[in-house]
C-alpha atoms as a PDB file:
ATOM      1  CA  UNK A   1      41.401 128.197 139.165  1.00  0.00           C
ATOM      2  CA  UNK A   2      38.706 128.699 136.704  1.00  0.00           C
ATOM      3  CA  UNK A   3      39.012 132.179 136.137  1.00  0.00           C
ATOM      4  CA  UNK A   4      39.424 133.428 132.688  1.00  0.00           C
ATOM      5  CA  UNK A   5      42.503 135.776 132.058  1.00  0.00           C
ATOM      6  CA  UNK A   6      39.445 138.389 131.259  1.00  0.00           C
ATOM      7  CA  UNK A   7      39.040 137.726 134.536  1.00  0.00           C
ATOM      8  CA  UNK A   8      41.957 137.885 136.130  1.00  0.00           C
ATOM      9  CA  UNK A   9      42.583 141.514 135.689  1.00  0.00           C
ATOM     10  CA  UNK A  10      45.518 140.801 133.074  1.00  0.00           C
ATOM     11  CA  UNK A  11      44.060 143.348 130.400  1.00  0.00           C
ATOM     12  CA  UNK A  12      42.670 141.047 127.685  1.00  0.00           C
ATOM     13  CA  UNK A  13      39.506 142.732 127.982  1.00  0.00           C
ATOM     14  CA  UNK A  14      41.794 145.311 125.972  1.00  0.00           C
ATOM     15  CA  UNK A  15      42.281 142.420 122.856  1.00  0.00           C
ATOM     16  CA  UNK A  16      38.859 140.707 122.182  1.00  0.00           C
ATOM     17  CA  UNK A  17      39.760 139.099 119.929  1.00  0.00           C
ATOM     18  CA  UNK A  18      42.696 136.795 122.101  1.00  0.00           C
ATOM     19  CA  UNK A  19      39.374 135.837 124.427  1.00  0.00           C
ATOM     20  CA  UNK A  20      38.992 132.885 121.359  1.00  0.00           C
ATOM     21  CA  UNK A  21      42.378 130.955 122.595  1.00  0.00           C
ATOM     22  CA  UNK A  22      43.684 130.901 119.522  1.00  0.00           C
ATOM     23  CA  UNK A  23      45.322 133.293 117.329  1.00  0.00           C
ATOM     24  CA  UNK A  24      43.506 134.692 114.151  1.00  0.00           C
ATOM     25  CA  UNK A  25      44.583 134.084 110.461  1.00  0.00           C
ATOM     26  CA  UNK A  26      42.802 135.870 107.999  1.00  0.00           C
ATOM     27  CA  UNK A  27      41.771 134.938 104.353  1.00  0.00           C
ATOM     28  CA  UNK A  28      43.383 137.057 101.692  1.00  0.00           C
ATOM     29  CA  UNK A  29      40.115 137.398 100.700  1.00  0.00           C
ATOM     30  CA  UNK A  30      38.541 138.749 103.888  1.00  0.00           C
ATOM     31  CA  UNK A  31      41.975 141.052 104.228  1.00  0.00           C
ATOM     32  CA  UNK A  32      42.224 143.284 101.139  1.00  0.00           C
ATOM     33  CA  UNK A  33      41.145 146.729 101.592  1.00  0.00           C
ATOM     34  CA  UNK A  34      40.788 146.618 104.880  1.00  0.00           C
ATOM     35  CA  UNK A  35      42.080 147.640 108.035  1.00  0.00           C
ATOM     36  CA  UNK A  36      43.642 144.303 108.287  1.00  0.00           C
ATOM     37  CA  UNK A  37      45.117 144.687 104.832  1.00  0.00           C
ATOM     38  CA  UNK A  38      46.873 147.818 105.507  1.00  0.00           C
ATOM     39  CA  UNK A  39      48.262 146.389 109.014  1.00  0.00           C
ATOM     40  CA  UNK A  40      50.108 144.090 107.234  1.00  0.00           C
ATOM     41  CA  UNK A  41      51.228 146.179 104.746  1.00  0.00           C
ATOM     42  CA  UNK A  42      52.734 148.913 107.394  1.00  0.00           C
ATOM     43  CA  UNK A  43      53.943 145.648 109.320  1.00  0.00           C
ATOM     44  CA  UNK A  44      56.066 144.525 106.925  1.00  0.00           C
ATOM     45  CA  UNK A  45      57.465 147.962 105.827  1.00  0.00           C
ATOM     46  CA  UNK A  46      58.653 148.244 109.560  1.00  0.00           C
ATOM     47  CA  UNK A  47      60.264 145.120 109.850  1.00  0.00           C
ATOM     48  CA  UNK A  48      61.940 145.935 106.476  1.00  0.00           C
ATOM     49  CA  UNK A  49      63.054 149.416 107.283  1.00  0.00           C
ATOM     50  CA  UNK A  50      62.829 150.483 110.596  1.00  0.00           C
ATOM     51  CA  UNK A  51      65.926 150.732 112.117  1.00  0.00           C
ATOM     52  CA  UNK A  52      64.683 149.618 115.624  1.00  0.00           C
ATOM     53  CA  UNK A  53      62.536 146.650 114.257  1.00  0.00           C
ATOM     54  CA  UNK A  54      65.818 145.514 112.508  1.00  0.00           C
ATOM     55  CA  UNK A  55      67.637 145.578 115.245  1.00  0.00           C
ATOM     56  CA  UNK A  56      65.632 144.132 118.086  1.00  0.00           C
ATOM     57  CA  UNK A  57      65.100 141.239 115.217  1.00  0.00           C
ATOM     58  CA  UNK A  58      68.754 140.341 114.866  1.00  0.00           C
ATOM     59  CA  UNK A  59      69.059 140.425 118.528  1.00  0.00           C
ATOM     60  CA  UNK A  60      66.285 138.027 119.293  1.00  0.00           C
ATOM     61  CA  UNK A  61      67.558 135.573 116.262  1.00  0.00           C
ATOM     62  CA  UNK A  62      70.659 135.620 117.855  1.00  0.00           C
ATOM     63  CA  UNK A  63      69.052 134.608 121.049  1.00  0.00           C
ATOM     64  CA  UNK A  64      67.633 131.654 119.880  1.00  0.00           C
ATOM     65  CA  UNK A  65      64.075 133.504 119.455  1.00  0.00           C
ATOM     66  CA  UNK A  66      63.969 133.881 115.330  1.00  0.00           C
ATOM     67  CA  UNK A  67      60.155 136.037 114.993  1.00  0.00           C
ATOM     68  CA  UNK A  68      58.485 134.419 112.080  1.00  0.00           C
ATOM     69  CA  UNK A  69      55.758 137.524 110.905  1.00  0.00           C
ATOM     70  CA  UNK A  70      52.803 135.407 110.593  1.00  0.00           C
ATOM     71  CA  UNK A  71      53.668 133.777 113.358  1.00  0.00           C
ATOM     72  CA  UNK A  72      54.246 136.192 116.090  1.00  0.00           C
ATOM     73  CA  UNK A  73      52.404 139.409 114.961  1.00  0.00           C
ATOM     74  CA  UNK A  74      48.566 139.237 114.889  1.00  0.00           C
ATOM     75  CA  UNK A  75      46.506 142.184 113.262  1.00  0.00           C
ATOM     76  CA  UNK A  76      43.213 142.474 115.661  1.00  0.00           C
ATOM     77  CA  UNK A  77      40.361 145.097 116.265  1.00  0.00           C
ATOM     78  CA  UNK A  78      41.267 146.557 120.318  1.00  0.00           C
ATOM     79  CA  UNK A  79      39.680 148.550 122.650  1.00  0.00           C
ATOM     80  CA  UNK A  80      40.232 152.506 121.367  1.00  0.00           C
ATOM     81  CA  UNK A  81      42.197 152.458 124.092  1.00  0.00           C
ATOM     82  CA  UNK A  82      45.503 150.921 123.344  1.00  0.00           C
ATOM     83  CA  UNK A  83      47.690 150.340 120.367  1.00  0.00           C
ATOM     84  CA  UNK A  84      48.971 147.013 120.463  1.00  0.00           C
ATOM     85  CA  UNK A  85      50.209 144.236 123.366  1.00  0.00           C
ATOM     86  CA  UNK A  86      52.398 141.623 123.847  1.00  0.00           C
ATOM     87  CA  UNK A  87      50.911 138.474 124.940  1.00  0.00           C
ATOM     88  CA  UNK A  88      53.177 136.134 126.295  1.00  0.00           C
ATOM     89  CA  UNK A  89      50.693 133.345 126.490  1.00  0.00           C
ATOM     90  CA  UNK A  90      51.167 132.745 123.188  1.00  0.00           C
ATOM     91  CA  UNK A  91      54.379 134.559 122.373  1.00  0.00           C
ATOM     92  CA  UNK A  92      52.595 136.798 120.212  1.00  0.00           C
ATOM     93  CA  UNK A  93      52.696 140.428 119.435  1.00  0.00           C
ATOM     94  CA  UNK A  94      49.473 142.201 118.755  1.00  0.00           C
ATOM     95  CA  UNK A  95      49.115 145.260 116.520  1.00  0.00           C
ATOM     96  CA  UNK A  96      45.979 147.259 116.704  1.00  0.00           C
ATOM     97  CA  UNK A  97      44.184 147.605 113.282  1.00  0.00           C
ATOM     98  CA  UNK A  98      42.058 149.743 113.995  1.00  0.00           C
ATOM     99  CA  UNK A  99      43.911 151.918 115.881  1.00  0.00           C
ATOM    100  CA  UNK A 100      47.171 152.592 114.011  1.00  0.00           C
ATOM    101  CA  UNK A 101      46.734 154.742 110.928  1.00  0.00           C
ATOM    102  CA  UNK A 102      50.470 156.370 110.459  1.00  0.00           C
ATOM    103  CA  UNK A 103      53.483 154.671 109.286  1.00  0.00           C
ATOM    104  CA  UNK A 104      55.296 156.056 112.344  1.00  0.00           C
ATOM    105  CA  UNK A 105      53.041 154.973 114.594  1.00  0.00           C
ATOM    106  CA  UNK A 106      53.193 151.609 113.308  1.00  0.00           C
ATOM    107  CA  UNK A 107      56.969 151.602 113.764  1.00  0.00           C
ATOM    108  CA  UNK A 108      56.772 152.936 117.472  1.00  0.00           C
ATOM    109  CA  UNK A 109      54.211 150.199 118.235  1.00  0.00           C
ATOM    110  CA  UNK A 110      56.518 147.299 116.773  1.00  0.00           C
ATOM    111  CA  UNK A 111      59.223 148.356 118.083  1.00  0.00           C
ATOM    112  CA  UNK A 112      57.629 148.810 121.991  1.00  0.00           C
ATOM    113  CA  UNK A 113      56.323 145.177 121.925  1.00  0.00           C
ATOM    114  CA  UNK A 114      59.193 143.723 120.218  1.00  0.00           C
ATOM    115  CA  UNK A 115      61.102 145.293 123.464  1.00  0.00           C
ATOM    116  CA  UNK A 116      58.586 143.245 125.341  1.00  0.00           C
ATOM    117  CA  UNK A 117      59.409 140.075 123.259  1.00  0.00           C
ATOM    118  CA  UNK A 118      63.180 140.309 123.196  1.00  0.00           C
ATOM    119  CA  UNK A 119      62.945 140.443 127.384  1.00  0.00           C
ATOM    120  CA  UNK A 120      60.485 137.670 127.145  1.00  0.00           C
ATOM    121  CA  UNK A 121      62.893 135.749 125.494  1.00  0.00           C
ATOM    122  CA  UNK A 122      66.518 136.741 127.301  1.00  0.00           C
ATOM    123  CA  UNK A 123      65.344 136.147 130.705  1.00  0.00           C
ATOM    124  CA  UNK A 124      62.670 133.985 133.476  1.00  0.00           C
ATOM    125  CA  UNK A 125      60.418 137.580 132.898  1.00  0.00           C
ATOM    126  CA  UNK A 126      57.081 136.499 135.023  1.00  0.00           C
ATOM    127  CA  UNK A 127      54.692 138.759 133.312  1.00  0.00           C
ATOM    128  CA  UNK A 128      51.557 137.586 135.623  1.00  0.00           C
ATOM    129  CA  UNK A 129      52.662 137.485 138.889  1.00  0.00           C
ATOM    130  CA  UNK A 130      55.769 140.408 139.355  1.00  0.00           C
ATOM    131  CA  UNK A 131      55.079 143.540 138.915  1.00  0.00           C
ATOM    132  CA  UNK A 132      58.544 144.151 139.311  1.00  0.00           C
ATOM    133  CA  UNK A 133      59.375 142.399 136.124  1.00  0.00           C
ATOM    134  CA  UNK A 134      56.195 144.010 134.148  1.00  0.00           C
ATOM    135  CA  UNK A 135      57.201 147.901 135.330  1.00  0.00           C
ATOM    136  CA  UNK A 136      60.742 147.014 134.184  1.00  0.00           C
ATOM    137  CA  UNK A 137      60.099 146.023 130.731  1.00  0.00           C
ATOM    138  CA  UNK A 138      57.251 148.607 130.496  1.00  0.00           C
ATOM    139  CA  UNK A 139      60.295 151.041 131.663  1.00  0.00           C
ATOM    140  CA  UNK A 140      62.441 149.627 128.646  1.00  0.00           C
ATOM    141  CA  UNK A 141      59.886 149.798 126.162  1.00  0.00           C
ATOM    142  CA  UNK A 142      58.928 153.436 126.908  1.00  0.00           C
ATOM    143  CA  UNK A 143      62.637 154.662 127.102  1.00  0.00           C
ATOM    144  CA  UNK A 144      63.561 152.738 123.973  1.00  0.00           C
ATOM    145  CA  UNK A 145      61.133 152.432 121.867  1.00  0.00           C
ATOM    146  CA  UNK A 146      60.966 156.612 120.620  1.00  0.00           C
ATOM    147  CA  UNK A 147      57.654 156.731 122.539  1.00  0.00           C
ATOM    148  CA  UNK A 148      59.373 159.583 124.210  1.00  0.00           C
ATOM    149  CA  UNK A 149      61.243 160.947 121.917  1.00  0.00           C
ATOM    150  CA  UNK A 150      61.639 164.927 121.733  1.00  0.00           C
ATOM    151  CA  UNK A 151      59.443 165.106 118.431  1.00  0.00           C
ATOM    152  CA  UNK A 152      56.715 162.935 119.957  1.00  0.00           C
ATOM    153  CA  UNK A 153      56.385 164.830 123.118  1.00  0.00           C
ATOM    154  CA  UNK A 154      56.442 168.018 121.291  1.00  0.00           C
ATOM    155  CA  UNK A 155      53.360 166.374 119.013  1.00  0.00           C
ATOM    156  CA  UNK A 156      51.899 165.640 123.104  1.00  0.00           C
ATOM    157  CA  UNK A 157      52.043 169.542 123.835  1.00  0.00           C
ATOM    158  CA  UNK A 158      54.653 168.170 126.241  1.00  0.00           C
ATOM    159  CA  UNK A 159      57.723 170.062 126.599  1.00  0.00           C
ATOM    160  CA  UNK A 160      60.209 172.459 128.585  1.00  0.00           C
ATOM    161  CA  UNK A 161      60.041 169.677 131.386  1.00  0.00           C
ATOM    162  CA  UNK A 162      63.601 168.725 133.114  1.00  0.00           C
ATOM    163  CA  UNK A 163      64.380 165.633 133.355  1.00  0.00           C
ATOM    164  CA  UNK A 164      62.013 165.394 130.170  1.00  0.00           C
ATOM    165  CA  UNK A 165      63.074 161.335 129.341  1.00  0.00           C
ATOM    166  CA  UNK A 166      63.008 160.343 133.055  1.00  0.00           C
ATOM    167  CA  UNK A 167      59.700 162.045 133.425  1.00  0.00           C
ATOM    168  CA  UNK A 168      57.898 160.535 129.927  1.00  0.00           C
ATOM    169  CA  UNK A 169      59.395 157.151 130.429  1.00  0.00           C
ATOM    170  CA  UNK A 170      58.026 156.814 134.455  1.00  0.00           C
ATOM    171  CA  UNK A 171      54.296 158.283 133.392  1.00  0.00           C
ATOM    172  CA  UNK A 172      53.888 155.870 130.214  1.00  0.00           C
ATOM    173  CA  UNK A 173      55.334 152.548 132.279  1.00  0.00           C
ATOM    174  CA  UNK A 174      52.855 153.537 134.790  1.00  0.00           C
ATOM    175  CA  UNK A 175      49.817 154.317 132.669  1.00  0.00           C
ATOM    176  CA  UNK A 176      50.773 151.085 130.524  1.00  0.00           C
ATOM    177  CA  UNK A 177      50.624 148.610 133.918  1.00  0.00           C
ATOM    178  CA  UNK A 178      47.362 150.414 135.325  1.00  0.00           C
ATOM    179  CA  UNK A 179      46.161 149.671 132.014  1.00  0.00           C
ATOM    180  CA  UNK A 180      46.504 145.753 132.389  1.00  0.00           C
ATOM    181  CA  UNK A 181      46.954 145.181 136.060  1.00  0.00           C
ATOM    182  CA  UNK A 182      44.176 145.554 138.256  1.00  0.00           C
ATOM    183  CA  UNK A 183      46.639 147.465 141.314  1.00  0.00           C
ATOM    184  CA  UNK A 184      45.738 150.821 142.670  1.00  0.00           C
ATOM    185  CA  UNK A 185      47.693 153.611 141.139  1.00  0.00           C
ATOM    186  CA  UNK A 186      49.750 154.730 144.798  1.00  0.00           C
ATOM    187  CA  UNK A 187      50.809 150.550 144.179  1.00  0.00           C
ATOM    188  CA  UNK A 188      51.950 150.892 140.617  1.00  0.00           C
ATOM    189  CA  UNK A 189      53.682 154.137 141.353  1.00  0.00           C
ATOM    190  CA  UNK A 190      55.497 152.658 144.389  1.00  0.00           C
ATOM    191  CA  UNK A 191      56.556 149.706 142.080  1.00  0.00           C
ATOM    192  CA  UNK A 192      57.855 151.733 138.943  1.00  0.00           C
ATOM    193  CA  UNK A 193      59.691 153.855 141.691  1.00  0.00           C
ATOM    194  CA  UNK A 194      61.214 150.671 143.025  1.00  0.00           C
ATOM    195  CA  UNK A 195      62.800 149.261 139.667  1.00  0.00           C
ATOM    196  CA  UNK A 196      63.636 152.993 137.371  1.00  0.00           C
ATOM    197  CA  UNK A 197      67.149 153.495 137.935  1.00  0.00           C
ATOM    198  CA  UNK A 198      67.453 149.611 137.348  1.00  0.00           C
ATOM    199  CA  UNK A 199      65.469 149.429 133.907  1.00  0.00           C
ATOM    200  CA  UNK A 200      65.785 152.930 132.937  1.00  0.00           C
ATOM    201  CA  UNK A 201      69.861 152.180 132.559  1.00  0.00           C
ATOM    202  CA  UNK A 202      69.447 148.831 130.863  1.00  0.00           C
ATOM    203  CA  UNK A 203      69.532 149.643 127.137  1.00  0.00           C
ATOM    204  CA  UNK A 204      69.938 146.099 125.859  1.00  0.00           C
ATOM    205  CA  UNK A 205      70.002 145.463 122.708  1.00  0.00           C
ATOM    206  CA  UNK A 206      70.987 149.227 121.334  1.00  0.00           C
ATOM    207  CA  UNK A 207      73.379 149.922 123.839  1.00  0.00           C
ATOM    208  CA  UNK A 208      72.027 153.413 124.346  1.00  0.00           C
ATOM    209  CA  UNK A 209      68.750 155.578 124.438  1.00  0.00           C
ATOM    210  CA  UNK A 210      68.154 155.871 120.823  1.00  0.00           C
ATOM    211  CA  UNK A 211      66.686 159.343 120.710  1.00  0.00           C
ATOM    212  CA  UNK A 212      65.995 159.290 116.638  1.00  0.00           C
ATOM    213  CA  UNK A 213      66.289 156.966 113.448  1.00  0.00           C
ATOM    214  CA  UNK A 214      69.549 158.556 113.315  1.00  0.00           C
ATOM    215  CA  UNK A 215      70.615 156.989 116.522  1.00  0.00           C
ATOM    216  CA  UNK A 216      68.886 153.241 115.739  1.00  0.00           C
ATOM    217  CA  UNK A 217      70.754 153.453 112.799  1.00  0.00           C
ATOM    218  CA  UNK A 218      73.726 153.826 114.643  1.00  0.00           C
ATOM    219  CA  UNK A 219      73.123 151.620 117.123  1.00  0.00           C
ATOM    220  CA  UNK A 220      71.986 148.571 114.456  1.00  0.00           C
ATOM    221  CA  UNK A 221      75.408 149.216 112.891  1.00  0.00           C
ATOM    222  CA  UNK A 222      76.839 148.949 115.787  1.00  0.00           C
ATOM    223  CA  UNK A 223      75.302 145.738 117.074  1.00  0.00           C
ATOM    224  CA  UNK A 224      75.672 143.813 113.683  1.00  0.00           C
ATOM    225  CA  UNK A 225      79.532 144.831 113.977  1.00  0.00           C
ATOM    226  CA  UNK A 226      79.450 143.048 116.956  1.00  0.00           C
ATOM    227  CA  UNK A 227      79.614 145.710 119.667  1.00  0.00           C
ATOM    228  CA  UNK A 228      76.651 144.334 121.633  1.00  0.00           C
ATOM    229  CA  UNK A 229      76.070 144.610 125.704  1.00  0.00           C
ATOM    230  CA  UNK A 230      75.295 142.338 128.192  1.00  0.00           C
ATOM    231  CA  UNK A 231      71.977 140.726 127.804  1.00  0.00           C
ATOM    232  CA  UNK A 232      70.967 140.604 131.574  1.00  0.00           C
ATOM    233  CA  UNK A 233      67.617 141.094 132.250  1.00  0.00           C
ATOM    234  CA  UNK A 234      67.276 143.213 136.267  1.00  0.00           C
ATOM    235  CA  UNK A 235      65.697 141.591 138.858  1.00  0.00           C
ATOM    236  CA  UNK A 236      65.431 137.920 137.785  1.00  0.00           C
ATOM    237  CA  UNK A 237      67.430 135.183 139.254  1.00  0.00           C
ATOM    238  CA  UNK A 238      69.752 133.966 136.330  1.00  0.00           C
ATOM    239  CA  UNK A 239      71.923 135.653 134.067  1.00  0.00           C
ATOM    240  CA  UNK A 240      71.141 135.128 130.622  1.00  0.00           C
ATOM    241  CA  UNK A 241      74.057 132.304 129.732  1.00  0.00           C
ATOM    242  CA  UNK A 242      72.204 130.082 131.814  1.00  0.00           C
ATOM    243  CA  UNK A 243      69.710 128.107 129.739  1.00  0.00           C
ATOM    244  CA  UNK A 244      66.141 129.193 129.700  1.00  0.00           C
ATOM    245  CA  UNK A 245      64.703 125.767 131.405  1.00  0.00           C
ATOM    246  CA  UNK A 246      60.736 125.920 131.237  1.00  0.00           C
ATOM    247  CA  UNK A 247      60.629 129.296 129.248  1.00  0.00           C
ATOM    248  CA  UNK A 248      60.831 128.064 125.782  1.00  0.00           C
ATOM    249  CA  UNK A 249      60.208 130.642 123.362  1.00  0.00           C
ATOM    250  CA  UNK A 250      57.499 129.814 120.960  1.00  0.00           C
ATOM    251  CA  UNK A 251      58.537 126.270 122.124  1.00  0.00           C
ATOM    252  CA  UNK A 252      61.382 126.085 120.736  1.00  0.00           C
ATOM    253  CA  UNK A 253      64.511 124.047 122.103  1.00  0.00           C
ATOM    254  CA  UNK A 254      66.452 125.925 125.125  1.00  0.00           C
ATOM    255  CA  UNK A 255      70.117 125.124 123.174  1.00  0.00           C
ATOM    256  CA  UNK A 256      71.609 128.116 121.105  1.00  0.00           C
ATOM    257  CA  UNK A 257      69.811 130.715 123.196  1.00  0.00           C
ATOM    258  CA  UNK A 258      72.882 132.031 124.129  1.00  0.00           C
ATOM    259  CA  UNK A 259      75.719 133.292 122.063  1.00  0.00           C
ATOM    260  CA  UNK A 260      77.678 133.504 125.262  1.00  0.00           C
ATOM    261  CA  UNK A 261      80.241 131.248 125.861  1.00  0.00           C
ATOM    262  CA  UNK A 262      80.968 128.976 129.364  1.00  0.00           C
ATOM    263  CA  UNK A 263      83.817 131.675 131.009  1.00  0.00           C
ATOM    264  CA  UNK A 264      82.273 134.927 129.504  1.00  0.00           C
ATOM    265  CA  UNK A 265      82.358 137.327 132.432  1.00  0.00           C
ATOM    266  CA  UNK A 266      78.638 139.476 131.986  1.00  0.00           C
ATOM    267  CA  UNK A 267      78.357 142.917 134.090  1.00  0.00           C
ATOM    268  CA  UNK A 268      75.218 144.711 135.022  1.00  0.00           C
ATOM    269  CA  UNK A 269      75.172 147.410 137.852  1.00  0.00           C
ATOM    270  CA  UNK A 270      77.167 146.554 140.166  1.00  0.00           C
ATOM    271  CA  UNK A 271      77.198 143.361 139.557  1.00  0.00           C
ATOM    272  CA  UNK A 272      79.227 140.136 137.758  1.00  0.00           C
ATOM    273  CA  UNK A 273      78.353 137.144 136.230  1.00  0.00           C
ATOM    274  CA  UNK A 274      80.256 133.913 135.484  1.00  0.00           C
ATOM    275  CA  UNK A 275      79.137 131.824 133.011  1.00  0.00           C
ATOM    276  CA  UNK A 276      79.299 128.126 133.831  1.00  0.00           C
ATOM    277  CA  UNK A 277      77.027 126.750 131.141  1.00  0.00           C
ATOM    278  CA  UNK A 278      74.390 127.170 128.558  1.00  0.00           C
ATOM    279  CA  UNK A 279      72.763 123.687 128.358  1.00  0.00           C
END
């Protein structure tokens, strides 16, 4: 008790400006031509065009988690360090001003976190105290986000590796929860190792690796058409249709978070699911 999340090894140190408690809003004023003005700008061109971005959105409205832009997305000065976070303290994704220049990069950031959201807000995810749950998503994110997409790695001087999705997904999960956890790295490795095949195979919302814009906008068709998987979230207790009890998102009320229905039978792995109830 006491400690500050600084602190507490939870990588805030990364976002100075979320040490305040309270998220930042800008004066249009103090925003225009700056790297806070053209945040917002790239922002909203992502969540307007980006085929990933779209999606993810329509999955967490459908959820019960509508993201409201000046709500849930914070423009902030980070450590060079990182791009942008999800802090589920506050429910809030935050995009690093002065780090992303590039449209693209902008998108790939967006869409990562919103990955982070849309888990935050399907399942009991404990971000603080399981690793498990933290390497997973950080598993999603990096396999579904483009982070490793062929073009990128190319851009990384990476390339001719087998197994060359595997390989990018497991290094940038593990550099992502040595980057906020205070754990040794032998720790985070065995952790990752413990939870890939799991999270690596879990493509929820697209329903596959998209490996291009080509692919998101197949998979965004796909999901608005109604061909959507199960939203199961690996290694929490509950399946999704259960209701969210005591993990509110953005406090909102626990009923409609589902779009299952009481008899729905949900599959993940090996695994079956019966849905009793949603309230």
């Amino acid at each position: 008790m006491g400690q500050t999340k600084q602190e507490e090894g939870y990588g805030y140190d990364l976002f100075p400006e979320r040490n305040t408690g309270k998220y930042k809003k800008g004066s249009v004023g103090e925003s225009l031509f700056t790297f806070n003005h053209k945040c917002q700008v790239m922002l909203q061109l992502a969540v307007e065009t980006s085929p990933y971005a779209k999606l993810l959105l329509s999955a967490m409205k459908n959820s019960g988690c509508q993201v409201f832009k000046d709500r849930h997305f914070a423009c902030e000065d980070c450590d060079g360090t990182v791009s942008g976070g999800f802090d589920a303290a506050t429910s809030q994704i935050v995009l690093c001003q002065n780090n992303i220049h590039q449209q693209s990069h902008m998108n790939r950031v967006v869409t990562h976190e919103l990955i982070h959201a849309f888990d935050h807000c399907r399942a009991h995810v404990d971000w603080f105290n399981n690793f498990r749950h933290l390497a997973c998503s950080e598993i999603r994110a990096a396999n579904l986000s483009g982070d490793c997409s062929f073009s990128n790695e190319l851009a990384r001087f990476h390339f001719g590796v087998k197994r060359h999705q595997q390989e990018c997904v497991r290094g940038r999960a593990l550099r992502s929860i040595l980057a906020v956890r205070k754990i040794s790295r032998e720790e985070a490795e065995k952790i990752v190792d413990e939870v890939f095949d799991s999270c690596f195979n879990d493509h929820a919302p697209f329903g596959r690796i998209p490996h291009g814009k080509k692919d998101a906008k197949f998979a965004y068709r796909d999901y608005e058409n109604g061909n959507r998987t199960p939203e199961t979230f690996p290694f929490t207790d509950a399946p999704f249709c259960v209701a969210q009890t005591g993990s509110c998102w953005d406090y909102l009320p626990t009923e409609g978070r589902s779009h299952r229905s009481p008899g729905d039978l949900l599959t993940h792995g090996n695994s079956a699911f019966l849905c009793l109830d949603y309230s």
